[in-house]
Protein backbone atom coordinates (compact mmCIF):
# COMPACT_ATOMS: atom_id res chain seq x y z
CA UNK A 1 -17.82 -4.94 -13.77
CA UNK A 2 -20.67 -3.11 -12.22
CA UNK A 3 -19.94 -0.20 -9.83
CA UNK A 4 -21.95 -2.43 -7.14
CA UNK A 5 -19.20 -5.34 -7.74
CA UNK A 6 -16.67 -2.87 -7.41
CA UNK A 7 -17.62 -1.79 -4.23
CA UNK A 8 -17.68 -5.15 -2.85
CA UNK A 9 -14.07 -5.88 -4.04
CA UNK A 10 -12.86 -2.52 -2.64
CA UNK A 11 -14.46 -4.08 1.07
CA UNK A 12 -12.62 -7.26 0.40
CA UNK A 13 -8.97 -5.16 0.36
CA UNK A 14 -7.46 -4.76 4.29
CA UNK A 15 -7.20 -0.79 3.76
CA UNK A 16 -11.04 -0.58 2.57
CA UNK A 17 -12.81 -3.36 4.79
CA UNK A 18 -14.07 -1.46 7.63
CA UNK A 19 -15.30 1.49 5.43
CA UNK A 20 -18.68 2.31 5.00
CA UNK A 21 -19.86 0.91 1.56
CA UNK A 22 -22.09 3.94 0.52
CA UNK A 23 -18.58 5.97 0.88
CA UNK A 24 -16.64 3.63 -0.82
CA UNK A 25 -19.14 3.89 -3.56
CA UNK A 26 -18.16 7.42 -4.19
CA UNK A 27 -14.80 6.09 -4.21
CA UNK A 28 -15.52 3.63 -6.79
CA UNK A 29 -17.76 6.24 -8.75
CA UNK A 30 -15.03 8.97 -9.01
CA UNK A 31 -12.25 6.41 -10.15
CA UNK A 32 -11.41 5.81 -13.52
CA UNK A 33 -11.35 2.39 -14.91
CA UNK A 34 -8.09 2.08 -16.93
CA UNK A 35 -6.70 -1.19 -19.30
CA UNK A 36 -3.06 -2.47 -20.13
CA UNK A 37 -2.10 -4.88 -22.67
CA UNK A 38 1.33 -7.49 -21.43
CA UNK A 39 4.33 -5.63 -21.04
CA UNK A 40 2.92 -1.89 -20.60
CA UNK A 41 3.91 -0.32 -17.84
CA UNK A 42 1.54 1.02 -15.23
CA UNK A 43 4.11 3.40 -13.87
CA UNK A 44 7.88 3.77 -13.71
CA UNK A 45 10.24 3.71 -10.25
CA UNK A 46 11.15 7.49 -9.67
CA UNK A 47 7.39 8.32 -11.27
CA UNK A 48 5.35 10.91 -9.04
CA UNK A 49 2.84 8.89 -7.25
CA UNK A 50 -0.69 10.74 -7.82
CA UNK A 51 -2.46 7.84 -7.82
CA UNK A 52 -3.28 3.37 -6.35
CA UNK A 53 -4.53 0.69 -8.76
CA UNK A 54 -7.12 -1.88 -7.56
CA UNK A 55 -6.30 -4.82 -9.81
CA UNK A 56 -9.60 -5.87 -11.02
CA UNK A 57 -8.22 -8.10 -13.45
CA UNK A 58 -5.00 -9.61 -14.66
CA UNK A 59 -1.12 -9.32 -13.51
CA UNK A 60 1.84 -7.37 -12.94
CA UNK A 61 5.58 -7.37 -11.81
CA UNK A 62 7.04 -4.96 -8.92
CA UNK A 63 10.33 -4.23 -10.59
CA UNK A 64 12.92 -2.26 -8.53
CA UNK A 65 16.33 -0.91 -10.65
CA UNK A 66 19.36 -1.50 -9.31
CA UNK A 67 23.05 -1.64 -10.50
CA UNK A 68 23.04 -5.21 -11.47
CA UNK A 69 19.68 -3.72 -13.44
CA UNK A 70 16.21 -4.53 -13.09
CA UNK A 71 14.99 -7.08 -10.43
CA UNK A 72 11.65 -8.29 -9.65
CA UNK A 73 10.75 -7.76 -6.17
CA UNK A 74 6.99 -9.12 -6.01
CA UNK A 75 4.24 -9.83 -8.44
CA UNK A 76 0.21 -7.84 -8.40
CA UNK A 77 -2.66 -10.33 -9.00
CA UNK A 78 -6.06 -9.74 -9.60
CA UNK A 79 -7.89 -8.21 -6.48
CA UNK A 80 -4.74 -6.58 -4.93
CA UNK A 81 -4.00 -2.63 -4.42
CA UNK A 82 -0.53 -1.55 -5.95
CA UNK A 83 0.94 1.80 -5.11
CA UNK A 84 -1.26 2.41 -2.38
CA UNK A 85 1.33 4.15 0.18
CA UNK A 86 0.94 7.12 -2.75
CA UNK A 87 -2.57 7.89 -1.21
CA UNK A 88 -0.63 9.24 2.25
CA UNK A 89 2.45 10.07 0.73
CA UNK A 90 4.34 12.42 -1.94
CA UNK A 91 7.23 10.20 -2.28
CA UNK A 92 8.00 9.24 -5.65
CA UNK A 93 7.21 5.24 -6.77
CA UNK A 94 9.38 2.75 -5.53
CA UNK A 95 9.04 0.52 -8.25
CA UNK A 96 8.53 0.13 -11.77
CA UNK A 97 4.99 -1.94 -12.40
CA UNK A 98 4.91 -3.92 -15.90
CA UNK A 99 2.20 -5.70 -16.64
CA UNK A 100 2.27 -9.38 -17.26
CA UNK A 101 -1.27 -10.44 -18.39
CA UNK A 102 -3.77 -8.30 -19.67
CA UNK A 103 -5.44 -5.81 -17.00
CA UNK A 104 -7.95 -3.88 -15.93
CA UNK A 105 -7.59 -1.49 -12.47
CA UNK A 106 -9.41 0.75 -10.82
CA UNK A 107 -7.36 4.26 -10.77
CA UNK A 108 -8.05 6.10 -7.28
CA UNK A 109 -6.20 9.46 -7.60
CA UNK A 110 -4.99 10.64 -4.47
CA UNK A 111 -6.93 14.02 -4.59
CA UNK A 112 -10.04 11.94 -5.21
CA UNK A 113 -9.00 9.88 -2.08
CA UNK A 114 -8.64 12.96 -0.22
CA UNK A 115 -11.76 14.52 -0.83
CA UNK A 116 -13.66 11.04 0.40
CA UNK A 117 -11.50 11.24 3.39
CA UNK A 118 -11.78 14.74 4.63
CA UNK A 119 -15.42 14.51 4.56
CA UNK A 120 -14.67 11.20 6.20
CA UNK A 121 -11.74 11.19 8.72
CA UNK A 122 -12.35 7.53 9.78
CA UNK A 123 -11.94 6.19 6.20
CA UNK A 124 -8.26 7.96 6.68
CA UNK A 125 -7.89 6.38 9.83
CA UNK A 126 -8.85 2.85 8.47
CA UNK A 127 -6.18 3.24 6.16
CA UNK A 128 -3.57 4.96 7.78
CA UNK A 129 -3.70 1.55 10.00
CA UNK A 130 -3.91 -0.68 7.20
CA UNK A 131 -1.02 0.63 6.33
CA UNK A 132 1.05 0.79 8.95
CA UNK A 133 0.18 -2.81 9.60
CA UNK A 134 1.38 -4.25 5.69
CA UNK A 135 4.65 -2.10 6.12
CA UNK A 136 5.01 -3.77 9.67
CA UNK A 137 4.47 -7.36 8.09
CA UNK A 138 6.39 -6.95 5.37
CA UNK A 139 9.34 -5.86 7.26
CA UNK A 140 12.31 -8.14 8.18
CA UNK A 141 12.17 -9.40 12.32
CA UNK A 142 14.37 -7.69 13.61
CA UNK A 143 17.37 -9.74 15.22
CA UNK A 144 16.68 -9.75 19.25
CA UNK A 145 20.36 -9.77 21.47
CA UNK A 146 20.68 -9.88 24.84
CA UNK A 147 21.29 -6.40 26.34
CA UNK A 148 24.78 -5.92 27.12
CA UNK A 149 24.51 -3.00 29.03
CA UNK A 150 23.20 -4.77 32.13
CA UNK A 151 26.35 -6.87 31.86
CA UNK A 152 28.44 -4.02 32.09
CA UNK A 153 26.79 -1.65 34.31
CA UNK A 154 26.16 -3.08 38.18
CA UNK A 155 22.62 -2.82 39.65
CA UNK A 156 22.24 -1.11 42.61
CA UNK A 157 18.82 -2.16 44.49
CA UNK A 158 19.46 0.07 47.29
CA UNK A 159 22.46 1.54 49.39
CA UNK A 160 22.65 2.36 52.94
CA UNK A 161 24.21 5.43 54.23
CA UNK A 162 25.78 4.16 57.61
């Protein structure tokens, strides 16, 4: 894959759309390409996260451990960005990723990420809200109940002194 075609699938990912394509260029150039063969593992739950994968080719199982042991939790395809809250966050890896069918990514280490965005605060920004929207979609509706409260404590509009 040229670093041209690259670009163009880093503008076709919600956190990259709105990004100016010379800058995500740079982003592209100062990535590393990196290749898995089924059943490596990309990185483990508990890892440090230093870096996001753009799937370029190929696929890959979220794995989560638990008690029970380990449980699948989604699936990466080709053209998707795994472990991309690691680019705003320290938090260590959430899940386990095992590939599934042979793959090729696009490694974008979070220093390398920074030092696009502090020369480029929007591309931060663009991301930031990209983010905050997946995590919002992604999370359960919460339940709506009638308040209570207004049951239980009487209204008053307005009183009269007489």
């Amino acid at each position: 894959m040229l670093l041209n075609d690259e670009v163009q699938l880093l503008r076709k990912l919600p956190y990259f759309s709105k990004v100016d394509p010379c800058k995500l260029k740079l982003l592209a150039f100062a990535s590393d390409r990196v290749c898995y063969e089924a059943g490596q593992v990309m990185f483990h739950q508990g890892d440090n996260s230093d870096a996001a994968y753009v799937l370029l080719r190929g696929k890959a199982d979220l794995l989560i451990n638990t008690a029970a042991g380990e449980v699948k939790v989604g699936e990466a395809h080709s053209h998707s960005m795994i472990g991309e809250m690691c680019l705003l966050s320290d938090a260590p890896r959430a899940a386990t990723v095992r590939v599934t069918e042979r793959a090729e990514a696009l490694r974008i280490s979070r220093d390398c990420f920074l030092k696009v965005v502090s020369a480029n605060p929007h591309i931060g920004f663009q991301i930031s809200r990209s983010l905050a929207e997946t995590i919002r979609d992604k999370a359960p509706a919460p339940q709506r109940q009638p308040d209570r409260a207004a049951e239980r404590m009487p209204i008053k509009l307005h009183e009269r002194a007489d």
